[in-house]
Protein backbone atom coordinates (compact mmCIF):
# COMPACT_ATOMS: atom_id res chain seq x y z
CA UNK A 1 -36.18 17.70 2.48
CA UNK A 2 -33.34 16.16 0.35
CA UNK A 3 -32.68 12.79 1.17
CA UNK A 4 -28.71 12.41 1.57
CA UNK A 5 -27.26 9.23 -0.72
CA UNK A 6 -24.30 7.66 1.15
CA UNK A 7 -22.00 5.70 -0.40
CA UNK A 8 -18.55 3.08 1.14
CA UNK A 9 -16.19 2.08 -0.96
CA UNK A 10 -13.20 -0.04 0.02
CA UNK A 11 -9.77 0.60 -0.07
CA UNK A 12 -7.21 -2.24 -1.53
CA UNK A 13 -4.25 -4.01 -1.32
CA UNK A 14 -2.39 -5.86 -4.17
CA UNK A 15 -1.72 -9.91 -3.73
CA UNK A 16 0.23 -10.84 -6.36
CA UNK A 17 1.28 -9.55 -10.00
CA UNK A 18 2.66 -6.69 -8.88
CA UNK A 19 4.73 -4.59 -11.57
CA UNK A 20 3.81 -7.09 -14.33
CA UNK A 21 0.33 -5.53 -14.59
CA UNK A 22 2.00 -2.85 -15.97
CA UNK A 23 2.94 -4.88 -18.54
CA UNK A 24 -0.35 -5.08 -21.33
CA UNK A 25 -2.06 -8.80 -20.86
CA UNK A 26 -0.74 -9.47 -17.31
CA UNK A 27 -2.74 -10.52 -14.46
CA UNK A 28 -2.79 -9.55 -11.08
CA UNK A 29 -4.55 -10.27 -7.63
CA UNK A 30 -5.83 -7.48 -6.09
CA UNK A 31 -8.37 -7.66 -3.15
CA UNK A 32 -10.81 -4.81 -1.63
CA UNK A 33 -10.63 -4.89 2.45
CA UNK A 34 -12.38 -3.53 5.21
CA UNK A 35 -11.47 0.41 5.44
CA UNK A 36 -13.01 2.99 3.53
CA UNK A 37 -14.15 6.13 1.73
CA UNK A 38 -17.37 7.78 2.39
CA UNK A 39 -19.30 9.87 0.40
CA UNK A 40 -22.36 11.68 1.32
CA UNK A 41 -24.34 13.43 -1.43
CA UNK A 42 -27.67 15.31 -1.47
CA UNK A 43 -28.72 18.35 -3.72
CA UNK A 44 -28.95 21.56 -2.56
CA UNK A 45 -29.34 25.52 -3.01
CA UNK A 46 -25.75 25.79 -3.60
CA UNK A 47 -22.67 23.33 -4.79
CA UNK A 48 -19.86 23.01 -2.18
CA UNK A 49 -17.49 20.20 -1.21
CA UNK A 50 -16.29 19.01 1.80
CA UNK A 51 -12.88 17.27 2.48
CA UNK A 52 -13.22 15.92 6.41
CA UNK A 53 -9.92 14.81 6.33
CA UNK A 54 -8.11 17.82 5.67
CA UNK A 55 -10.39 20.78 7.41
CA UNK A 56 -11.68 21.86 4.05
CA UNK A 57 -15.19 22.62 4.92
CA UNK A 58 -18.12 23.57 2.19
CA UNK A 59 -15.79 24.93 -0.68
CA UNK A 60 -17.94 25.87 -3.20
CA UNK A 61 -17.57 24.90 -6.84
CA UNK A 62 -19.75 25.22 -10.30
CA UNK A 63 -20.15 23.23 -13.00
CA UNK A 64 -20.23 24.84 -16.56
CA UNK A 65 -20.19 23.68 -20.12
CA UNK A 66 -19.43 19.55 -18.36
CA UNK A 67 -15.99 21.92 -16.57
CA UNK A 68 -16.24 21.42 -12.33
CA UNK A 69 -14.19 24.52 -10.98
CA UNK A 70 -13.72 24.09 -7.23
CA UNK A 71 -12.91 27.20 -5.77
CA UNK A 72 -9.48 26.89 -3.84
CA UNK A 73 -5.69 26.30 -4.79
CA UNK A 74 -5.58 23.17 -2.34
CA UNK A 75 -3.89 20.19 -4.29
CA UNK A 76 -5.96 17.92 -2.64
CA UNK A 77 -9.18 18.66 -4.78
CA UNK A 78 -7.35 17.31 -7.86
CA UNK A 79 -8.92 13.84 -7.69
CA UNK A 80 -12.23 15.40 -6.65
CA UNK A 81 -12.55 17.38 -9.47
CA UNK A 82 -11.30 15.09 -12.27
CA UNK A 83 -13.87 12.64 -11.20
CA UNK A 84 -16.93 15.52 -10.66
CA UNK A 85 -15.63 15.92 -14.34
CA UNK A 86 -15.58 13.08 -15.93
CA UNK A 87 -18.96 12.04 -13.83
CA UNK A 88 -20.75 15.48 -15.60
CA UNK A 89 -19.66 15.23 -18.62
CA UNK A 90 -21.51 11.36 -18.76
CA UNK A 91 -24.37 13.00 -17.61
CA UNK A 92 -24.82 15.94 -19.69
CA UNK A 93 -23.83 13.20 -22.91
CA UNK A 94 -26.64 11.47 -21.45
CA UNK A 95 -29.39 14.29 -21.28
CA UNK A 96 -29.28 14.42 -17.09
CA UNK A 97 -29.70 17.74 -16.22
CA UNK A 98 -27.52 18.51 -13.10
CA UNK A 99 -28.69 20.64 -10.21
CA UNK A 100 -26.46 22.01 -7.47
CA UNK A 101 -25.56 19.02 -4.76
CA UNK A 102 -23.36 19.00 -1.48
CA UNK A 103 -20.36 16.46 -1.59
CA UNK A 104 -18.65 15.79 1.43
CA UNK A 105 -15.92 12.67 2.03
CA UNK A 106 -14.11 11.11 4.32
CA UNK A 107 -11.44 8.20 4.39
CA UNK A 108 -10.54 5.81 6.59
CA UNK A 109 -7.57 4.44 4.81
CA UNK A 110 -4.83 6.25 5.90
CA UNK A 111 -4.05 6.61 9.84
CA UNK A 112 -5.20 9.19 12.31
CA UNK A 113 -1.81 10.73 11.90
CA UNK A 114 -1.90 11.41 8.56
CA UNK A 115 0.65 8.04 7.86
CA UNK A 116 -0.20 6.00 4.76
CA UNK A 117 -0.55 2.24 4.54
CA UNK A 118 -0.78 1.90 0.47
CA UNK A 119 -4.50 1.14 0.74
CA UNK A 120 -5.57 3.35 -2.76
CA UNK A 121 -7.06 6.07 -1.03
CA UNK A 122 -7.31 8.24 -4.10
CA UNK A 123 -8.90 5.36 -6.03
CA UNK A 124 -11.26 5.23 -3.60
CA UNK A 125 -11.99 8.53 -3.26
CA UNK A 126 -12.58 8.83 -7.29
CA UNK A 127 -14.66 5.80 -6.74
CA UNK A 128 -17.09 6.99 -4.21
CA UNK A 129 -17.44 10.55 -6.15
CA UNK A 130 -18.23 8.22 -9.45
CA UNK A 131 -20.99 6.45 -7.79
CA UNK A 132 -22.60 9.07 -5.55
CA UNK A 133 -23.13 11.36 -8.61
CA UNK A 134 -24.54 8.27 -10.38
CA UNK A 135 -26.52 7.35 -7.64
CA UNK A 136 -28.10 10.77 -7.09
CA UNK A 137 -28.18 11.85 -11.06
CA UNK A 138 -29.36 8.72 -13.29
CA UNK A 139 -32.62 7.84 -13.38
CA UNK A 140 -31.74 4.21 -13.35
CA UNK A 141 -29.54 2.01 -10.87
CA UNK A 142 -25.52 2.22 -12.43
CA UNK A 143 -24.02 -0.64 -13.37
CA UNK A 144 -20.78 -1.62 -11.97
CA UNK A 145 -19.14 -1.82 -15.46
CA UNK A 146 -20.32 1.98 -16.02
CA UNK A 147 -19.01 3.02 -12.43
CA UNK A 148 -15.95 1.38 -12.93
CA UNK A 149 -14.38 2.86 -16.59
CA UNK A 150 -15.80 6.01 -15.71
CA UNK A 151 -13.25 6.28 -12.20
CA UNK A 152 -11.05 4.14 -14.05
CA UNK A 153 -10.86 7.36 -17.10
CA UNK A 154 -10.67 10.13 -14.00
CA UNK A 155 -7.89 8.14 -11.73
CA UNK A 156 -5.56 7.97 -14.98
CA UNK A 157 -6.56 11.63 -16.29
CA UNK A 158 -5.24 12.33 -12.77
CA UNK A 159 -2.44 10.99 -12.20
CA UNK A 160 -1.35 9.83 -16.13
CA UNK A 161 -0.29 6.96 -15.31
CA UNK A 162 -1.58 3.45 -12.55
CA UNK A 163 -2.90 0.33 -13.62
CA UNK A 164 -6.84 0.56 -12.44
CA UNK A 165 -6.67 -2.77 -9.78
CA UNK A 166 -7.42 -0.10 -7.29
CA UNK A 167 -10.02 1.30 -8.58
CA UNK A 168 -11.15 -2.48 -9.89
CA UNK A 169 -11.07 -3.26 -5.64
CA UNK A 170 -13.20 -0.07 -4.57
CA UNK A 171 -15.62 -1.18 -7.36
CA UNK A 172 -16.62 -4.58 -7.81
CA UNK A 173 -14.88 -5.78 -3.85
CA UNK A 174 -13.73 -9.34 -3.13
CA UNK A 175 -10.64 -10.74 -4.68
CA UNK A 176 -10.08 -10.06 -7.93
CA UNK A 177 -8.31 -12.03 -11.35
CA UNK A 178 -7.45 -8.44 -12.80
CA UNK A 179 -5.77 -7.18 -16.11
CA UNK A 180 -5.30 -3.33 -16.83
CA UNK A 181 -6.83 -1.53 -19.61
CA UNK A 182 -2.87 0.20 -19.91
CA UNK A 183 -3.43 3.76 -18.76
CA UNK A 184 -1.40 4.57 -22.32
CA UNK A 185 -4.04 3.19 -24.42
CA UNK A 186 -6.85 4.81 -22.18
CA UNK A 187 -5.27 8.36 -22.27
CA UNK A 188 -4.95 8.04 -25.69
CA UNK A 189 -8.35 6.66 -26.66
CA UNK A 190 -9.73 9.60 -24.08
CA UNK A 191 -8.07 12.23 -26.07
CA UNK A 192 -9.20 10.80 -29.58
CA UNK A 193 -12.59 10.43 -28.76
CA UNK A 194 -15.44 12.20 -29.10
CA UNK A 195 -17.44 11.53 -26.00
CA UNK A 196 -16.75 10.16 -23.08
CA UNK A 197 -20.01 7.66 -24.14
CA UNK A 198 -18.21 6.36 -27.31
CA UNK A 199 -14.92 5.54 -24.92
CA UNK A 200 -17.11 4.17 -22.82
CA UNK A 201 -18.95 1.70 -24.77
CA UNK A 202 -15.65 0.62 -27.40
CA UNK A 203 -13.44 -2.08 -26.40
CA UNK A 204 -11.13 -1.85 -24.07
CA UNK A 205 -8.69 -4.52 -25.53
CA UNK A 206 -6.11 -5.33 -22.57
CA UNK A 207 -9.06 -5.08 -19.73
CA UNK A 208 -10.47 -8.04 -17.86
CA UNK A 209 -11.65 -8.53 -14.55
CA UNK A 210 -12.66 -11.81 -12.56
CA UNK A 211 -14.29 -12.43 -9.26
CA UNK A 212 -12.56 -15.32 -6.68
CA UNK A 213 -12.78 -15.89 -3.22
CA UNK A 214 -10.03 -16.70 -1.16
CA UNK A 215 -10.85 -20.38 0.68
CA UNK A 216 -12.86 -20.24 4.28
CA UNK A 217 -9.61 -22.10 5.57
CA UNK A 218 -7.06 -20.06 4.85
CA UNK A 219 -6.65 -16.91 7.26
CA UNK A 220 -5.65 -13.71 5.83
CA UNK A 221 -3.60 -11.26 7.78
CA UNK A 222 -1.87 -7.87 7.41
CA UNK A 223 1.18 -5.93 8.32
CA UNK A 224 2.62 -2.55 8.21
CA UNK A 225 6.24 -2.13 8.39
CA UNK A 226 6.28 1.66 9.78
CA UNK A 227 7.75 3.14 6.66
CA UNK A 228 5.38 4.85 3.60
CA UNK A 229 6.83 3.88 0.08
CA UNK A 230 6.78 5.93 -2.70
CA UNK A 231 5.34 3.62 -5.72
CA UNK A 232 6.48 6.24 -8.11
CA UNK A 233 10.31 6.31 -7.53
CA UNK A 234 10.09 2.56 -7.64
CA UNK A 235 8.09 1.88 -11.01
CA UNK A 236 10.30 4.11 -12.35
CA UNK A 237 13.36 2.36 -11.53
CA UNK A 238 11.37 -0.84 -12.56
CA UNK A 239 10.42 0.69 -15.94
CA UNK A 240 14.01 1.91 -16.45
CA UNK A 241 15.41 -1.56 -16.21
CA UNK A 242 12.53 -2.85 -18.41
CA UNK A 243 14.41 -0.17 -21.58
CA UNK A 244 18.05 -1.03 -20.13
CA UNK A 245 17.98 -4.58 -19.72
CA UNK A 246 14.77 -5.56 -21.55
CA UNK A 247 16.05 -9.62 -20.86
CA UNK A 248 15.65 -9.24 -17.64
CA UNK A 249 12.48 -8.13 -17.63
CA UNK A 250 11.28 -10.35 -20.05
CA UNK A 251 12.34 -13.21 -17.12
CA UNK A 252 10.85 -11.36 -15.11
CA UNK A 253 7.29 -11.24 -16.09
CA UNK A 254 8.04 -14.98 -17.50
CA UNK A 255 8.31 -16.01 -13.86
CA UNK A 256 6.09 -13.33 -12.16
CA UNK A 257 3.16 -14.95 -15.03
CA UNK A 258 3.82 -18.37 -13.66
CA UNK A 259 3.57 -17.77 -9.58
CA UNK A 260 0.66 -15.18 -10.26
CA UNK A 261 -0.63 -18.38 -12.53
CA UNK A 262 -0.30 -20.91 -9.57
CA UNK A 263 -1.51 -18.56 -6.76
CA UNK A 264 -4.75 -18.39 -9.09
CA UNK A 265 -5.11 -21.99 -9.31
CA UNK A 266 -4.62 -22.89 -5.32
CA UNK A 267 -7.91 -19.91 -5.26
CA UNK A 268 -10.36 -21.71 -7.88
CA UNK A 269 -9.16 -24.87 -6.44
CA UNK A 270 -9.44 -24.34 -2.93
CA UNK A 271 -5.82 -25.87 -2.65
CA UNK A 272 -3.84 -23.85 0.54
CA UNK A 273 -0.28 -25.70 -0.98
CA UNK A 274 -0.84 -24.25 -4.54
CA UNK A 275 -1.72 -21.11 -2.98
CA UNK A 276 1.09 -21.01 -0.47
CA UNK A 277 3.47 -22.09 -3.65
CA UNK A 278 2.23 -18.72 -5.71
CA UNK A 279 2.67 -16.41 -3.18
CA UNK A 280 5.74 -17.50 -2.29
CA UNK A 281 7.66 -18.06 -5.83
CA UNK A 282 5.87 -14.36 -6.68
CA UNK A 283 8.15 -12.90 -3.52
CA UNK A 284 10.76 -14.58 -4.92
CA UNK A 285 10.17 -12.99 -8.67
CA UNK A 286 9.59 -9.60 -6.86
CA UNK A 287 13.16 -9.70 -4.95
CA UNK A 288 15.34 -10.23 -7.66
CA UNK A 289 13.26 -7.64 -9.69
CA UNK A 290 14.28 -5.35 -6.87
CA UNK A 291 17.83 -6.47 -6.57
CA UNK A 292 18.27 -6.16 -10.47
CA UNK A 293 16.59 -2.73 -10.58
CA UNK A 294 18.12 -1.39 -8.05
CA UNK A 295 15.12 -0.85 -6.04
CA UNK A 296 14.07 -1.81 -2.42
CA UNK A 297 11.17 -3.70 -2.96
CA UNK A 298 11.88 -6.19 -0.50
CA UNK A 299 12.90 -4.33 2.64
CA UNK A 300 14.11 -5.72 5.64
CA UNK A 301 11.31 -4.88 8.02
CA UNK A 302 9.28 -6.81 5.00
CA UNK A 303 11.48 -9.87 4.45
CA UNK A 304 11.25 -10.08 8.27
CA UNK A 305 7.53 -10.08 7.71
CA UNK A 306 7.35 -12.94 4.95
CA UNK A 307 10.27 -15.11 6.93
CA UNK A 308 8.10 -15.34 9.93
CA UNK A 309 5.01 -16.41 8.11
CA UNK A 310 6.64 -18.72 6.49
CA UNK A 311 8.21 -20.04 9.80
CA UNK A 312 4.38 -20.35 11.15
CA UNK A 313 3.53 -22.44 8.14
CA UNK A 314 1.88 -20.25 6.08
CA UNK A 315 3.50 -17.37 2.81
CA UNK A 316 4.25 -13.93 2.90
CA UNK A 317 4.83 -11.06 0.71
CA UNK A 318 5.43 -7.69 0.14
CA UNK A 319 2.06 -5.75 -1.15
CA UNK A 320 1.70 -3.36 -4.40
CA UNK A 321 5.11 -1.69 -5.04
CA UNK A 322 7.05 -2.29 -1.87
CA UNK A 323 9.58 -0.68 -0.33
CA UNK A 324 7.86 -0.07 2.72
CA UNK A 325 3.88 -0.16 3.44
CA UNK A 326 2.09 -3.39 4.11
CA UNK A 327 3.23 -6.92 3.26
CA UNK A 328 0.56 -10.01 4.01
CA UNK A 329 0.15 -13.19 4.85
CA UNK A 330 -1.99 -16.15 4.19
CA UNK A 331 -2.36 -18.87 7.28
CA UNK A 332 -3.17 -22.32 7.43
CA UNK A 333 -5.05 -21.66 10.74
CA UNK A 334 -6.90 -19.10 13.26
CA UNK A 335 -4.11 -20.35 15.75
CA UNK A 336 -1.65 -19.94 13.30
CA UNK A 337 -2.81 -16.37 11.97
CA UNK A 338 -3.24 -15.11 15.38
CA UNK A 339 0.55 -16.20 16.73
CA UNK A 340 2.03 -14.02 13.66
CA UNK A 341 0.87 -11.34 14.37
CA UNK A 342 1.80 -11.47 17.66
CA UNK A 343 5.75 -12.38 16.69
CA UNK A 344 5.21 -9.52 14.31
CA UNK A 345 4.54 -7.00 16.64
CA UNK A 346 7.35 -8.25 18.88
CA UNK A 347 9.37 -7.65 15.91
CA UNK A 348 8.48 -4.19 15.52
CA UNK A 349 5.59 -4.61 12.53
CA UNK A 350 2.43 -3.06 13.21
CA UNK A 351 -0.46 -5.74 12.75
CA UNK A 352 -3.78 -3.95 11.39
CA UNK A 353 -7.11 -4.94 11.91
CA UNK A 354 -8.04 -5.53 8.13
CA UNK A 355 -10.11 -8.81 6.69
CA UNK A 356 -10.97 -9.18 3.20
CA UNK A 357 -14.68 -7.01 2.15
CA UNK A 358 -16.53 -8.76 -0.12
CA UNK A 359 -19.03 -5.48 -1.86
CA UNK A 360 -17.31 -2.85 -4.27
CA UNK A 361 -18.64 0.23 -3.53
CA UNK A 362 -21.94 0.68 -2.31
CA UNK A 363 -24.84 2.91 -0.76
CA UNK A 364 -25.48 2.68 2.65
CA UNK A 365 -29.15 2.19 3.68
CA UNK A 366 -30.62 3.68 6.21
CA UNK A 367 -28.83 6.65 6.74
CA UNK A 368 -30.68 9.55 8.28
């Protein structure tokens, strides 16, 4: 009998750098946390895929000349099949013959009613596809760096656009000292080159990604204001002030660079007042980005968020694009951590259950 491969991998949210990581050379904190995607793999008589989360049950798909056709006019295959793909093509480039296999995932990202909290579910999803194929396919263990530009390549063939931090969280975990690839660059390279391999193994100028840990003494806590954001309405108002009033901009990743900078340097140095200092002078930057682009990244369900961490002692800020979704909060104590969320959830923000997971994605053992 076929031994079924599971595979986790985390969901994100963004800490600081948001918007400038659009921006080629910028950094930004992103972190993995403790929801997920699951994907269960195993070969079989006959492909078909299974989508838990939306009742689409053993939809059968081939996979001919490196080309995955999934057989249905759902939408929500689109990141499925882009990563089944890109994840063939590799293989075929590599001499892996492929055999029919079951697919089946399931997230835990979003909530049971079908709300979203921003925590990259599709980068996750692409993610988990990406390293289940591997997993069952290669003959040898993947590498992270292979997992990672090969979901990286689907998310952006997918969507065209996105800077990779999510799919950076769901692969490598932890907190991360990221810079994109710029999903420009990448689409072009993908559509110059000959094989995926060759993209694969060139350099990918802009990218770099380092592992940090966020100190033992510094408590981490999330909150989610009760209204979904959409990140594309707002990076497009972002992008349009960045060709209308290109000074502005330029401030703004000037200043964004520096708090982003300092937030880094409270990490490596274990320092909670450097750390405190970043996040708060990056809210700052990220307000008056909003205010001079028109666009509500600071809400006021999330200012209420950041002015009552800040009242406990600790920073706040929105996360990713804002506008609605989560903002967080870094404590200076249990005590602390544990009273905001409280005063949050007096104050109408919904406090979620979510700590910092330290493994990208990964197989689960044991599973019968």
């Amino acid at each position: 009998m076929n031994k079924s491969i599971s595979i986790k991998a985390p969901g994100k949210l963004m800490i600081a750098g948001e918007y400038a990581v659009l921006h080629p050379s910028e950094h930004l904190a992103v972190l993995a946390v403790n929801r997920f995607v699951y994907a269960d793999i195993k070969k079989s008589a006959e492909s078909s895929l299974t989508l838990s989360d939306f009742q689409l049950e053993n939809i059968k798909f081939t996979i001919e000349n490196k080309k995955v056709s999934i057989y249905t006019d759902n939408p929500r295959v689109s990141f499925v099949q882009k990563a089944m793909t890109i994840a063939s093509t590799y293989l075929q480039e590599k001499g892996v013959a492929l055999s029919p296999f079951q697919l089946t995932i399931r997230s835990e990202l979003d909530d049971k009613s079908g709300i979203k909290y921003g925590l990259g579910s599709s980068a996750a999803v692409v993610t988990s596809v990406i390293t289940a194929m591997l997993k069952l396919f290669l003959p040898e263990e993947p590498s992270k760096d292979l997992i990672f530009r090969l979901a990286a390549l689907s998310h952006v063939i997918a969507q065209k656009n996105g800077s990779g931090a999510d799919v950076a969280a769901s692969t490598y975990g932890g907190i991360l000292n990221y810079a994109s690839f710029q999903a420009e660059w990448l689409l072009e390279e993908y559509n110059k080159s000959l094989s995926i391999s060759s993209l694969l193994e060139s350099d990918w100028t802009y990218f770099s990604v380092e592992p940090l840990e966020i100190p033992e003494h510094i408590y981490f806590c999330v909150g989610w204001t009760g209204k979904a954001a959409s990140t594309a309405e707002l990076v497009d108002k972002v992008l349009q002030l960045k060709l209308e009033k290109p000074k502005l901009f330029e401030e703004f990743l000037e200043n964004s660079r520096a708090a982003v900078r300092t937030f880094f340097m409270g990490l490596k140095q274990s320092d909670e007042s450097l750390l405190y200092k970043g996040v708060k002078e990056n809210r700052k930057v990220l307000a008056k980005l909003g205010r001079d682009a028109n666009a509500p990244i600071e809400t006021p369900m999330l200012a209420k968020l950041c002015d009552l961490a800040e009242e406990l002692g600790g920073a706040g800020k929105p996360s990713g694009a804002g506008g609605g979704d989560c903002g967080i909060a870094f404590m200076p104590t249990k005590e602390k951590a544990e009273q905001l969320l409280k005063v949050w959830e007096e104050n109408g923000i919904k406090p979620l259950s979510i700590k910092p997971n330290h493994s990208g994605a990964t197989e689960i053992k044991n599973n019968n």
